[in-house]
PDB file of N, CA and C in Angstrom:
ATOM      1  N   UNK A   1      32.583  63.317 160.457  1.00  0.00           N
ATOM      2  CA  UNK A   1      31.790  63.278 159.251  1.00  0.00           C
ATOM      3  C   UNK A   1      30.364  62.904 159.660  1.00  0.00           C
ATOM      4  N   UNK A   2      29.415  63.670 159.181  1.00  0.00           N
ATOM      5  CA  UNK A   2      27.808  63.379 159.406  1.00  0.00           C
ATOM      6  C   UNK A   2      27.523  61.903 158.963  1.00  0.00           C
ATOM      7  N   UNK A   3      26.543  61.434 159.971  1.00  0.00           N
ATOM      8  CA  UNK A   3      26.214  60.023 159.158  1.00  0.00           C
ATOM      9  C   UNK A   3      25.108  60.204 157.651  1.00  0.00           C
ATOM     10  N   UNK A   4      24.722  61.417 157.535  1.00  0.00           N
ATOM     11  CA  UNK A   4      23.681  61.417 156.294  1.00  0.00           C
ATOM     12  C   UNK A   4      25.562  61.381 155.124  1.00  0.00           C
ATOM     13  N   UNK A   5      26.008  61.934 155.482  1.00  0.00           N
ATOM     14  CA  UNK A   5      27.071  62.303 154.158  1.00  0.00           C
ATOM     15  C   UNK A   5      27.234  60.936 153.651  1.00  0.00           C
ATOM     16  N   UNK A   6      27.663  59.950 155.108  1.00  0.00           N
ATOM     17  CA  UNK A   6      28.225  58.694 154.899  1.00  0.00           C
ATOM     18  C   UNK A   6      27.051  58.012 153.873  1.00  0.00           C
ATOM     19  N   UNK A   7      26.073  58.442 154.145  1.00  0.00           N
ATOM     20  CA  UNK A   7      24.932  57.028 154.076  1.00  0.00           C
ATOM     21  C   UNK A   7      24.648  57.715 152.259  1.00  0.00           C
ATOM     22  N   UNK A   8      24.423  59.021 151.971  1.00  0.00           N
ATOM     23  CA  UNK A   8      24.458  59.678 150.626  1.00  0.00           C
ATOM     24  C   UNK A   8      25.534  58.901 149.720  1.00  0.00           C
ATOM     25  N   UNK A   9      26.845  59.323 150.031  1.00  0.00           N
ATOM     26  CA  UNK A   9      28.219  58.741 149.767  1.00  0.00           C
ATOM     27  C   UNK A   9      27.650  56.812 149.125  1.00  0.00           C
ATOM     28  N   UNK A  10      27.808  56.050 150.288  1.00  0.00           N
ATOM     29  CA  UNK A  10      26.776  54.556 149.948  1.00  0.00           C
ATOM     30  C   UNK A  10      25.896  54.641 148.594  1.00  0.00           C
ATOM     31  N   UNK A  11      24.859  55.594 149.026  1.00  0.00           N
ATOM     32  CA  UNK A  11      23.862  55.445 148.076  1.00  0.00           C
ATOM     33  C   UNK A  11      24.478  55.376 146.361  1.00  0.00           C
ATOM     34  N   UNK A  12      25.118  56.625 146.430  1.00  0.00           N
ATOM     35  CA  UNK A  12      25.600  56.682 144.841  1.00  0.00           C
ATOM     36  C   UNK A  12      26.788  55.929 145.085  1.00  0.00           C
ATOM     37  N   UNK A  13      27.408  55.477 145.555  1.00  0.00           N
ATOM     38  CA  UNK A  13      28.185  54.347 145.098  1.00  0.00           C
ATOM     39  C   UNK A  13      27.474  53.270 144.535  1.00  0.00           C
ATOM     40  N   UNK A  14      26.381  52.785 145.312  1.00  0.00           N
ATOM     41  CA  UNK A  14      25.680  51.389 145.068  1.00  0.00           C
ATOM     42  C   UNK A  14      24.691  52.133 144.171  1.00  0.00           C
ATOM     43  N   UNK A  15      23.913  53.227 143.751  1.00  0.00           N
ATOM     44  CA  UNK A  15      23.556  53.522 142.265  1.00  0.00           C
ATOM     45  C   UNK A  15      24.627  53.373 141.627  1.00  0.00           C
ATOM     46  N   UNK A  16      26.157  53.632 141.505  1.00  0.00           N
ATOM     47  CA  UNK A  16      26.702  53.413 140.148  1.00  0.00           C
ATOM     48  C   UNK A  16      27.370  52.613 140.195  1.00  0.00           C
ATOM     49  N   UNK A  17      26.681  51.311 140.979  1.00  0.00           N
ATOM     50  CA  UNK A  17      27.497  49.657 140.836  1.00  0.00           C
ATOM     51  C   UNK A  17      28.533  49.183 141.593  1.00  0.00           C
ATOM     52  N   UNK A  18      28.822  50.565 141.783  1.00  0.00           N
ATOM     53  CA  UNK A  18      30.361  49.736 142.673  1.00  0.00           C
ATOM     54  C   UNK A  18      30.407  49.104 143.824  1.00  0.00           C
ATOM     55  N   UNK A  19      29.388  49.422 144.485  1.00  0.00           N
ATOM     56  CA  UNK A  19      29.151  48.557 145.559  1.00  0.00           C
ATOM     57  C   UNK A  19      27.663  47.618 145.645  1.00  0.00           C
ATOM     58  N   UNK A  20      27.766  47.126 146.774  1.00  0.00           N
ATOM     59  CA  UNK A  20      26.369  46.130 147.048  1.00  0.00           C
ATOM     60  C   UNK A  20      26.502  45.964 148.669  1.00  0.00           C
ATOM     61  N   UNK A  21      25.008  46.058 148.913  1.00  0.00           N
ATOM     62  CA  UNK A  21      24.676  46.079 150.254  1.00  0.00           C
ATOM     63  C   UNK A  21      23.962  44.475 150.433  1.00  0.00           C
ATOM     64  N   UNK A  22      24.863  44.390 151.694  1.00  0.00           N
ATOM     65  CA  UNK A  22      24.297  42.500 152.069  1.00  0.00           C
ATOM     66  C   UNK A  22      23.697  42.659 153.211  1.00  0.00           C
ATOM     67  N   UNK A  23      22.323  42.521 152.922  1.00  0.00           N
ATOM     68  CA  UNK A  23      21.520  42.804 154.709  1.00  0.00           C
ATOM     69  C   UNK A  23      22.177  42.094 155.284  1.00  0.00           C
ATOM     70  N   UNK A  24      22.095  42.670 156.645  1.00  0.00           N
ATOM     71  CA  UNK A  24      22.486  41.786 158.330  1.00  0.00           C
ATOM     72  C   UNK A  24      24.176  41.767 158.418  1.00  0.00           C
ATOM     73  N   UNK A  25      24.292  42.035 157.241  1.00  0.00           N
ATOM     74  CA  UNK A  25      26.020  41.976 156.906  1.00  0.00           C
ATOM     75  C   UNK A  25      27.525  42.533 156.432  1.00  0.00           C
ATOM     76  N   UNK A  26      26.483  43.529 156.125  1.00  0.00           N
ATOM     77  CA  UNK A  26      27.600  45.069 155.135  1.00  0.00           C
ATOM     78  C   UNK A  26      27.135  45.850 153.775  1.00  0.00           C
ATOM     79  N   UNK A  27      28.286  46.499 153.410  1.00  0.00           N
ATOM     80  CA  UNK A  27      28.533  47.044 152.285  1.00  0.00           C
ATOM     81  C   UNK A  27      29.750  46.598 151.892  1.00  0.00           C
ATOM     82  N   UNK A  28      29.470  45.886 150.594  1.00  0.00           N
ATOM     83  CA  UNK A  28      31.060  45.403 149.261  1.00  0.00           C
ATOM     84  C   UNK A  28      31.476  46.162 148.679  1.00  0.00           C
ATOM     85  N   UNK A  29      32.422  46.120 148.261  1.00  0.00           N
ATOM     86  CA  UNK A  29      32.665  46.688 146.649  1.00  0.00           C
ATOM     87  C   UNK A  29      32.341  45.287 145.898  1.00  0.00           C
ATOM     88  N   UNK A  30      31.888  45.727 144.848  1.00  0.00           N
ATOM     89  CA  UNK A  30      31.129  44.721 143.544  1.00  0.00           C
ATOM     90  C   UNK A  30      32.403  44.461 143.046  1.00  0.00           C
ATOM     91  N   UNK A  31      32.345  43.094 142.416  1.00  0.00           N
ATOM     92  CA  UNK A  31      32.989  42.728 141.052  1.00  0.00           C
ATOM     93  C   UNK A  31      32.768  43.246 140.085  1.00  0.00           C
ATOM     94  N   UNK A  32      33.391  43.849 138.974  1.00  0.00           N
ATOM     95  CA  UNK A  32      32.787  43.735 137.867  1.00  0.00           C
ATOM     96  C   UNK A  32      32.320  42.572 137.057  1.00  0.00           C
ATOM     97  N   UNK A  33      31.000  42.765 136.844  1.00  0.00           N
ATOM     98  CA  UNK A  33      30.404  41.588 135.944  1.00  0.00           C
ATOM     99  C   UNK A  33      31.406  40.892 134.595  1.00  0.00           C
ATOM    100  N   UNK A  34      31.084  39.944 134.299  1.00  0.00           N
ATOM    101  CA  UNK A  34      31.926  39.789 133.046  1.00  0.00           C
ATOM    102  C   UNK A  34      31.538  40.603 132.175  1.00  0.00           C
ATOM    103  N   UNK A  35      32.550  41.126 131.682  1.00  0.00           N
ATOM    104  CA  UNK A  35      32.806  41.729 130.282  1.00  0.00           C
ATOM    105  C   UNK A  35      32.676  43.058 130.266  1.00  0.00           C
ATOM    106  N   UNK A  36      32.151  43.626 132.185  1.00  0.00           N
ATOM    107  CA  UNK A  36      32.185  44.831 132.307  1.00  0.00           C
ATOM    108  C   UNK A  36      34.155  45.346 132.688  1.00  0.00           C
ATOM    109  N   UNK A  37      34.491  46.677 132.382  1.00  0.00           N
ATOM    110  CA  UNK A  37      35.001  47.148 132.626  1.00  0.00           C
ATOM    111  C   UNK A  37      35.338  47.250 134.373  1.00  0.00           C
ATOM    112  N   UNK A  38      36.820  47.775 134.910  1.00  0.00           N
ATOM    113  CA  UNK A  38      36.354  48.240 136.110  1.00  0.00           C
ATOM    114  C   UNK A  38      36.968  49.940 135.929  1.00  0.00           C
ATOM    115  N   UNK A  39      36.587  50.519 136.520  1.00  0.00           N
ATOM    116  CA  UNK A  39      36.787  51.914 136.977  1.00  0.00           C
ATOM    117  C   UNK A  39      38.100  52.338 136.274  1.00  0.00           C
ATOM    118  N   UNK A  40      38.926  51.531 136.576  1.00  0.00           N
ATOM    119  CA  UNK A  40      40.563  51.956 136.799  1.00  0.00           C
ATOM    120  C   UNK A  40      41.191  51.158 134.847  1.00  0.00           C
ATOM    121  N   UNK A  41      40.308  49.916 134.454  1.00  0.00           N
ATOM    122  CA  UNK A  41      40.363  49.897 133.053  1.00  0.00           C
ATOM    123  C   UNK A  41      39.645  50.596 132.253  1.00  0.00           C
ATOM    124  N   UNK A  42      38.819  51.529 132.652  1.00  0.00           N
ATOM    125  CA  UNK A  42      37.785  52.290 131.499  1.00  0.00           C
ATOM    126  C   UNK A  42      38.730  53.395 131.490  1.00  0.00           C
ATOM    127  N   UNK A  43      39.233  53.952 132.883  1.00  0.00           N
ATOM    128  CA  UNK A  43      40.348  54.963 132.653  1.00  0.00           C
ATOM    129  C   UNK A  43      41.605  55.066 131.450  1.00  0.00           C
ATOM    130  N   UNK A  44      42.207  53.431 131.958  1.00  0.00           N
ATOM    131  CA  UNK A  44      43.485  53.247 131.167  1.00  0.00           C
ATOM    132  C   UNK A  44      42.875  53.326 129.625  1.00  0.00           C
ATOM    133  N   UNK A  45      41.382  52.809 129.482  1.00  0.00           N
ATOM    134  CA  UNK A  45      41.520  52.790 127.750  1.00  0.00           C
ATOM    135  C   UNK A  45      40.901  54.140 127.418  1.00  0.00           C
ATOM    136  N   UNK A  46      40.229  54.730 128.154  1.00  0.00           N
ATOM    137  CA  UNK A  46      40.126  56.076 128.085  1.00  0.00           C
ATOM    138  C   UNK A  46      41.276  56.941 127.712  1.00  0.00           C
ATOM    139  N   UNK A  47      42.354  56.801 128.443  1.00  0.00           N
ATOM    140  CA  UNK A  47      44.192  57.184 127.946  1.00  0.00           C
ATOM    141  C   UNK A  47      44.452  57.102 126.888  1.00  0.00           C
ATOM    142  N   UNK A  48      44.133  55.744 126.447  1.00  0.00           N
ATOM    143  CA  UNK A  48      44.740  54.813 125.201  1.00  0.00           C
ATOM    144  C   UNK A  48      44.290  55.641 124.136  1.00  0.00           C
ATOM    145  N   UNK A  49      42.534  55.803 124.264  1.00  0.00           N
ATOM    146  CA  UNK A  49      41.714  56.401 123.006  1.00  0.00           C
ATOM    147  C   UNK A  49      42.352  57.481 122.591  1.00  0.00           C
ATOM    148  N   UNK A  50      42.638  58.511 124.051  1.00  0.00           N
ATOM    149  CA  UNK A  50      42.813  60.206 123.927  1.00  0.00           C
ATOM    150  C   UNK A  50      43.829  60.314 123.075  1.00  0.00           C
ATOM    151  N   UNK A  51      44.775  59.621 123.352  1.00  0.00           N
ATOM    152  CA  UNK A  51      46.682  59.125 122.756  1.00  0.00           C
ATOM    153  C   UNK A  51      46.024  59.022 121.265  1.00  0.00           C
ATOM    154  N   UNK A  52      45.553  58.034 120.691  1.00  0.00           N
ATOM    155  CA  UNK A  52      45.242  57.450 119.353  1.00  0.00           C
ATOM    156  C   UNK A  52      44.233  58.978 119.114  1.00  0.00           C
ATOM    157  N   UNK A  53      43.647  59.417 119.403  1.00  0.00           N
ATOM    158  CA  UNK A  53      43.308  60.638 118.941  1.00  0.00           C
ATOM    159  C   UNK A  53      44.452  61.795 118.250  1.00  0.00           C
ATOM    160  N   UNK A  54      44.470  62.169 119.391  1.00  0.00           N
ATOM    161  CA  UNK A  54      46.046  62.600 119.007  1.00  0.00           C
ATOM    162  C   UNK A  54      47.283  62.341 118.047  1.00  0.00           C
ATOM    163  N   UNK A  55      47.002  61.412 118.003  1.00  0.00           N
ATOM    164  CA  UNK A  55      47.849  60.411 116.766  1.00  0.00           C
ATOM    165  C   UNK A  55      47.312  60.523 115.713  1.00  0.00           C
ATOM    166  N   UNK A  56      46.244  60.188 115.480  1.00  0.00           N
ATOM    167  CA  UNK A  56      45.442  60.488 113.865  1.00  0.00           C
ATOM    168  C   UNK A  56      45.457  61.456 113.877  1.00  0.00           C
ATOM    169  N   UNK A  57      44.883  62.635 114.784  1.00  0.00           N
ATOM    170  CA  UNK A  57      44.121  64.394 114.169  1.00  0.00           C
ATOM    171  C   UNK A  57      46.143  64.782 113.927  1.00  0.00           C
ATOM    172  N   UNK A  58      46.981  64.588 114.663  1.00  0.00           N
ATOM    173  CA  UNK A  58      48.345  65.050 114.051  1.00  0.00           C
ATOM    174  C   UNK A  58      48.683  64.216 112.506  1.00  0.00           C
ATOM    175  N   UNK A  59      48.199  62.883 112.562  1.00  0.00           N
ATOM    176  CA  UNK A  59      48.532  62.960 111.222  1.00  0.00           C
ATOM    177  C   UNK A  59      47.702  62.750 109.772  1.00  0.00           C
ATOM    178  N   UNK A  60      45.855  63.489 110.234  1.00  0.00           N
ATOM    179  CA  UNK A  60      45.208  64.031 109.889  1.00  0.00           C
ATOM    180  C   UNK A  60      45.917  65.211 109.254  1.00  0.00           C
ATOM    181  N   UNK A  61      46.052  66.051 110.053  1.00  0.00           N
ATOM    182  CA  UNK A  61      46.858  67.514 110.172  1.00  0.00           C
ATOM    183  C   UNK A  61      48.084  67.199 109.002  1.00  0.00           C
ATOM    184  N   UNK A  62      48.785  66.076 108.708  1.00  0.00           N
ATOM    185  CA  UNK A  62      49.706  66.426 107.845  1.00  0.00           C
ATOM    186  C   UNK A  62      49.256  65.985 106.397  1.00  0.00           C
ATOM    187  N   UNK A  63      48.455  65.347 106.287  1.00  0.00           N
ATOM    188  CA  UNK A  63      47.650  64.396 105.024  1.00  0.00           C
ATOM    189  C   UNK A  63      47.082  65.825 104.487  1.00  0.00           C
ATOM    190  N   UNK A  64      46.547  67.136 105.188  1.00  0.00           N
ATOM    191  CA  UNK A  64      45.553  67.699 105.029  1.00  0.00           C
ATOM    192  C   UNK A  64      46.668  68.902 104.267  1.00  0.00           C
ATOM    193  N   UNK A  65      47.861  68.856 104.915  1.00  0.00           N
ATOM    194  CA  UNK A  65      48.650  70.147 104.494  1.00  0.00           C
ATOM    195  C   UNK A  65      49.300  69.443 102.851  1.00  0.00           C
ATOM    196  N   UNK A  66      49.556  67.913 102.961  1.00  0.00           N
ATOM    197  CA  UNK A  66      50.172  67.504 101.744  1.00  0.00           C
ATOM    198  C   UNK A  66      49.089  67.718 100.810  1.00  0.00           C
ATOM    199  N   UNK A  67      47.739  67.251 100.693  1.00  0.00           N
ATOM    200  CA  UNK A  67      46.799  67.929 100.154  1.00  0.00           C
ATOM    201  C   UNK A  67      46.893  69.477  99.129  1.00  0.00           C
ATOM    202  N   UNK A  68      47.204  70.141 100.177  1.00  0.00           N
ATOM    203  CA  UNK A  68      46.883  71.134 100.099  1.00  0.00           C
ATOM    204  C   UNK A  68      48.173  71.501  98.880  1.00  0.00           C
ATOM    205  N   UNK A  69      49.011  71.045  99.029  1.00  0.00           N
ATOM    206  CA  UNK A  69      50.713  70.935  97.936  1.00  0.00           C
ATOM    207  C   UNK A  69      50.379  70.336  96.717  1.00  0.00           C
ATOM    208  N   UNK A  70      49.634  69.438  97.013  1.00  0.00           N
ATOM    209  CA  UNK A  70      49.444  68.764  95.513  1.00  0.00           C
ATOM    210  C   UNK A  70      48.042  69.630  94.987  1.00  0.00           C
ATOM    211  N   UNK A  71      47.064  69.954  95.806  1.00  0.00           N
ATOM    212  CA  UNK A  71      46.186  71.023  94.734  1.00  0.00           C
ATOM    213  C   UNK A  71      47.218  72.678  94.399  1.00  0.00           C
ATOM    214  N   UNK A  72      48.650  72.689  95.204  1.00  0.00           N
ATOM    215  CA  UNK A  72      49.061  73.484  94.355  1.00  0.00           C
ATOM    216  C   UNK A  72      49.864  73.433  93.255  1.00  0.00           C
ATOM    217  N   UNK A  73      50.234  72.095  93.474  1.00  0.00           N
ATOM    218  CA  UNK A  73      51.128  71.631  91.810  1.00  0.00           C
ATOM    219  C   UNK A  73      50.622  71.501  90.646  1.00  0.00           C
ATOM    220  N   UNK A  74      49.117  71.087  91.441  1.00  0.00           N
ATOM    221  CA  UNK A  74      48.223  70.415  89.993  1.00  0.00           C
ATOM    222  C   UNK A  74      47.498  71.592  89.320  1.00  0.00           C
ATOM    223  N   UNK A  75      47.426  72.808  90.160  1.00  0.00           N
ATOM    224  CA  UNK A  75      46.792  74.283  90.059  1.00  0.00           C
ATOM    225  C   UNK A  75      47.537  74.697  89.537  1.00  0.00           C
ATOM    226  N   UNK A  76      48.910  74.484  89.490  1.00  0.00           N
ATOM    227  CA  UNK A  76      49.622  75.096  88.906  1.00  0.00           C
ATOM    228  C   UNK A  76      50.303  74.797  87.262  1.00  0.00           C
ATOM    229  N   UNK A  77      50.126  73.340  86.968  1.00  0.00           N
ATOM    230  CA  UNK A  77      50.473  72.876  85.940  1.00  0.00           C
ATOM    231  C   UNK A  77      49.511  73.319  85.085  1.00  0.00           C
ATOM    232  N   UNK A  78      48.120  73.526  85.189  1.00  0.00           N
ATOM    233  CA  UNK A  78      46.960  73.780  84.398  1.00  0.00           C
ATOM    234  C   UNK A  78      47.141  74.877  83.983  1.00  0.00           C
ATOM    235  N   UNK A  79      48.053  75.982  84.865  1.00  0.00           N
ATOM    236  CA  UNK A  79      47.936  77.287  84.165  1.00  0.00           C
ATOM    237  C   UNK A  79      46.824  77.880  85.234  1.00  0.00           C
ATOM    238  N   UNK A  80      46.433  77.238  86.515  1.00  0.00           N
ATOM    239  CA  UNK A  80      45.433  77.879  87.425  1.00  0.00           C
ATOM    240  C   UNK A  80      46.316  78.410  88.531  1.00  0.00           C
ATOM    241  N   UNK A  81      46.383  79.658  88.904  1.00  0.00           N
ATOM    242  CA  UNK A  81      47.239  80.276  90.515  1.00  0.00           C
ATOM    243  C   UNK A  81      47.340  79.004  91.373  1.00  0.00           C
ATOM    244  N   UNK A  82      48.441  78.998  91.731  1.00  0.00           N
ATOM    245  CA  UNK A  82      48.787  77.887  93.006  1.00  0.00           C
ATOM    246  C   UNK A  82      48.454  78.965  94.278  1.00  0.00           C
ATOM    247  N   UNK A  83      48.333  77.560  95.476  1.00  0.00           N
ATOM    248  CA  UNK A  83      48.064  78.839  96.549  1.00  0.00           C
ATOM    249  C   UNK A  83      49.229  79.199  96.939  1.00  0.00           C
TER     250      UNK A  83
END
């Protein structure tokens, strides 16, 4: 592996936090700060959200069809075409 790849690779790690460079002494991986997330929990609640998405727009999706039953009962009691 080229040393520019390696040293690129570094760079955007330590632009997007995850690491820190200690002169005379290395490269870390960072802590996350308090109250920050790490990588691998923004994922899991990232999961969590997609799931609960899914969960409402399906029962979005059924609120929207019962809807749709009762503007045909009520369309229909008036004497207006049901759909």
């Amino acid at each position: 592996m080229a040393l520019m790849t390696v040293q690129n690779a570094y760079a955007q790690l330590q632009e997007e936090g995850l690491v820190e460079g200690v002169s005379g002494s290395g490269t870390y991986v960072r802590d996350p700060a308090p109250g920050e997330q790490s990588p691998r929990e923004a994922a899991q609640r990232l999961t969590e959200l997609q799931a609960e998405v899914a969960r409402v727009s399906t029962e979005l999706a059924g609120l929207v069809e019962r809807v749709k039953q009762l503007e045909a009962v009520v369309g229909h009691t008036k004497g207006e075409p049901g759909a």
